[in-house]
Protein backbone atom coordinates (compact mmCIF):
# COMPACT_ATOMS: atom_id res chain seq x y z
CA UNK A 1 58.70 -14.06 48.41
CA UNK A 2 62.12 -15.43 47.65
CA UNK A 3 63.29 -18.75 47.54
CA UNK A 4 67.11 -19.30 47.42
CA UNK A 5 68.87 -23.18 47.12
CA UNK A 6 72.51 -23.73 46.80
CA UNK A 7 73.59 -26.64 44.73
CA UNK A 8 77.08 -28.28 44.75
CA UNK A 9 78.90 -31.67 44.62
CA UNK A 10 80.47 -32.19 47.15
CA UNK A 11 83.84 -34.24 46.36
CA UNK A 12 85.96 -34.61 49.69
CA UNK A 13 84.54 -34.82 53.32
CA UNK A 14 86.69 -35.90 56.43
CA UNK A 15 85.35 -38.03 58.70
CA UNK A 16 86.69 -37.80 62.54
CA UNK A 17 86.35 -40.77 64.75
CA UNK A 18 84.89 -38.62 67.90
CA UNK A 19 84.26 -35.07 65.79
CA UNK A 20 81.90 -34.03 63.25
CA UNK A 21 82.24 -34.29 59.47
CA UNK A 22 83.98 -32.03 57.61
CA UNK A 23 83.11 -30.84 54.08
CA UNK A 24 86.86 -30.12 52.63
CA UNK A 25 86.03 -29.83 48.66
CA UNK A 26 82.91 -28.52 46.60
CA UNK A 27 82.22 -28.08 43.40
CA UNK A 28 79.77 -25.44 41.28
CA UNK A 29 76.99 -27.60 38.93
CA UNK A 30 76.01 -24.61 37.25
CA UNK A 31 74.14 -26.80 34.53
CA UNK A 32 72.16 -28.49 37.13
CA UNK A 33 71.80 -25.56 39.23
CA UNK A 34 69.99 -23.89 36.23
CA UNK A 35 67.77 -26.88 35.39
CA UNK A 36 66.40 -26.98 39.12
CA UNK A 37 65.93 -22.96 38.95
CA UNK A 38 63.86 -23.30 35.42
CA UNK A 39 61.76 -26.61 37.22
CA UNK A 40 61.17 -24.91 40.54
CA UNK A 41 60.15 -21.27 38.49
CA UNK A 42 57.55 -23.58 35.37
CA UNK A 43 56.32 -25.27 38.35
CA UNK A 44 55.56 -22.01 40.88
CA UNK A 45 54.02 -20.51 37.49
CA UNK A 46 51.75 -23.27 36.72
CA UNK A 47 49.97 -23.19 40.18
CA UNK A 48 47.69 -20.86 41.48
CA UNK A 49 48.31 -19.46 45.02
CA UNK A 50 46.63 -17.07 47.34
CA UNK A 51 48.66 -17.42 50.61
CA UNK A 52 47.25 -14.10 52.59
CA UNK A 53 45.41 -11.90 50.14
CA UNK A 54 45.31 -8.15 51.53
CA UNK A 55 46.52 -5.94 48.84
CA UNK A 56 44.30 -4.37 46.72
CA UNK A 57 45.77 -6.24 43.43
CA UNK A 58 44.50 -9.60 45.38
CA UNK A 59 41.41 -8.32 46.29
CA UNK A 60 40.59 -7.26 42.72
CA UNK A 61 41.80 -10.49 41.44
CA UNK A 62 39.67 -12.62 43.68
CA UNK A 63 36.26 -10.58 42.51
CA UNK A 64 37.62 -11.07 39.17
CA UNK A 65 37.56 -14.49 39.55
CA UNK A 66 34.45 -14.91 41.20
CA UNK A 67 32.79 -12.64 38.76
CA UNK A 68 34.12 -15.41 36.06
CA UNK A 69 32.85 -18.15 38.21
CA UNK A 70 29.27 -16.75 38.31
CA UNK A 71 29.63 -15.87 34.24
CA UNK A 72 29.96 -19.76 33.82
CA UNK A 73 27.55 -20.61 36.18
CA UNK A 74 25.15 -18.81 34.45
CA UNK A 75 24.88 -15.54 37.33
CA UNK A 76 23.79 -18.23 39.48
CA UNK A 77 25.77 -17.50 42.68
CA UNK A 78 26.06 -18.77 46.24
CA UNK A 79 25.28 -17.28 49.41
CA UNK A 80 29.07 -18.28 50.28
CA UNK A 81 30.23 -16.08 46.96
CA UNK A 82 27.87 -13.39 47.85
CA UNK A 83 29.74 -13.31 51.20
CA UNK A 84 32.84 -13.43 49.56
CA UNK A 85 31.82 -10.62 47.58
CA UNK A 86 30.80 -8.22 50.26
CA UNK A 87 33.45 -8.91 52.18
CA UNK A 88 35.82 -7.80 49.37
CA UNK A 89 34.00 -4.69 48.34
CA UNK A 90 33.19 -3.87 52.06
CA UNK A 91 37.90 -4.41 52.24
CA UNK A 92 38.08 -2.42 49.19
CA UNK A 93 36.03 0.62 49.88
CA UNK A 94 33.36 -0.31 48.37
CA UNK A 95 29.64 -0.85 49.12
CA UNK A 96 28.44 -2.34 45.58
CA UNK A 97 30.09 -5.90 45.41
CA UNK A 98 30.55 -5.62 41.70
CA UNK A 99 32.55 -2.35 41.92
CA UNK A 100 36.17 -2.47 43.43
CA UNK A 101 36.70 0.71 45.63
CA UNK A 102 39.84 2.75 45.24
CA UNK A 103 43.17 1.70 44.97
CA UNK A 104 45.09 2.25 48.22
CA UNK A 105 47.54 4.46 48.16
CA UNK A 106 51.14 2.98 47.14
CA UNK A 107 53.47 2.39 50.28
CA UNK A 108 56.99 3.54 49.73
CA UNK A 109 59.73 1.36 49.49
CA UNK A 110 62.06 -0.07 51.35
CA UNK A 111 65.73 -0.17 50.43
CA UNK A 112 68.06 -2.54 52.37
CA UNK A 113 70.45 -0.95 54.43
CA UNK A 114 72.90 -3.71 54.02
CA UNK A 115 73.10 -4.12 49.91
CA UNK A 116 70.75 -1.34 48.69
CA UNK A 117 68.02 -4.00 47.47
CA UNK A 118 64.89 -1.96 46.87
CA UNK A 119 61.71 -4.30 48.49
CA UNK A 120 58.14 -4.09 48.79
CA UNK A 121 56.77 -1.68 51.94
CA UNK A 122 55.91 -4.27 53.86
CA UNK A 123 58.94 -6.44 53.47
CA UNK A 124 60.28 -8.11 56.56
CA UNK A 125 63.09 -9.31 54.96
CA UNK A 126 65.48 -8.35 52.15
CA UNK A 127 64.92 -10.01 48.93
CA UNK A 128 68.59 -9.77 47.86
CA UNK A 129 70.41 -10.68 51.07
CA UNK A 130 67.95 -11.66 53.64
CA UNK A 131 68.69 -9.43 56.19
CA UNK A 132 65.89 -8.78 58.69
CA UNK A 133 64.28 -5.29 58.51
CA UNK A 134 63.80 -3.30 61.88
CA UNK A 135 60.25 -2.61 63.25
């Protein structure tokens, strides 16, 4: 996922009586535009997210996880987590909860046909420029 902001000052707009505003000068803040980048990128790192887990990587880091979970709970798990469980073995292959199945086989890439970006397979849009991918 890519997040892009544009930062600027903007120093000059023109303001019509019946038309809409104009933007005629705008400056760069580089130095701000960096300390909004490092804020945004310390503050997406120290957060945990799962938005739509589906790849194998997910999967395996969920059952890690919940393997942890049970560790400190003293093996004492849930019939929620042993639902979870089966439900990620049964998504990886796999019929023994504990054991992860095999890896699924790695989807090409895609390369943007616009600026040559290589992106995940199942990219709908470029990473670099944002164009939208066909199909």
């Amino acid at each position: 996922m890519t997040l892009r902001v544009w930062r600027a000052r903007i120093e000059s707009v023109v303001f019509g009586k019946d038309s809409a505003r104009q933007i005629t000068a705008m400056f760069s803040t580089d130095v701000e535009a960096q300390a909004l980048a490092d804020h945004l990128i310390q503050f997406g790192q120290s957060r945990a997210s799962l938005v739509a887990p589906g790849s194998p990587e997910d999967l395996g880091r969920i059952q890690a996880l919940a393997t942890a979970e049970r560790a400190l709970q003293g093996a004492i798990g849930s019939p929620a987590q042993d639902r979870i469980a089966a439900d990620m073995a049964a998504a990886l292959g796999s019929t023994d909860p504990a054991q992860p199945g095999p890896a699924a086989p790695q989807a090409k890439p895609k390369f943007c046909p616009a600026c040559g970006h290589r992106n995940p397979a199942n990219a709908r849009f470029c990473m670099d420029c944002g164009m939208k991918f066909e199909g």
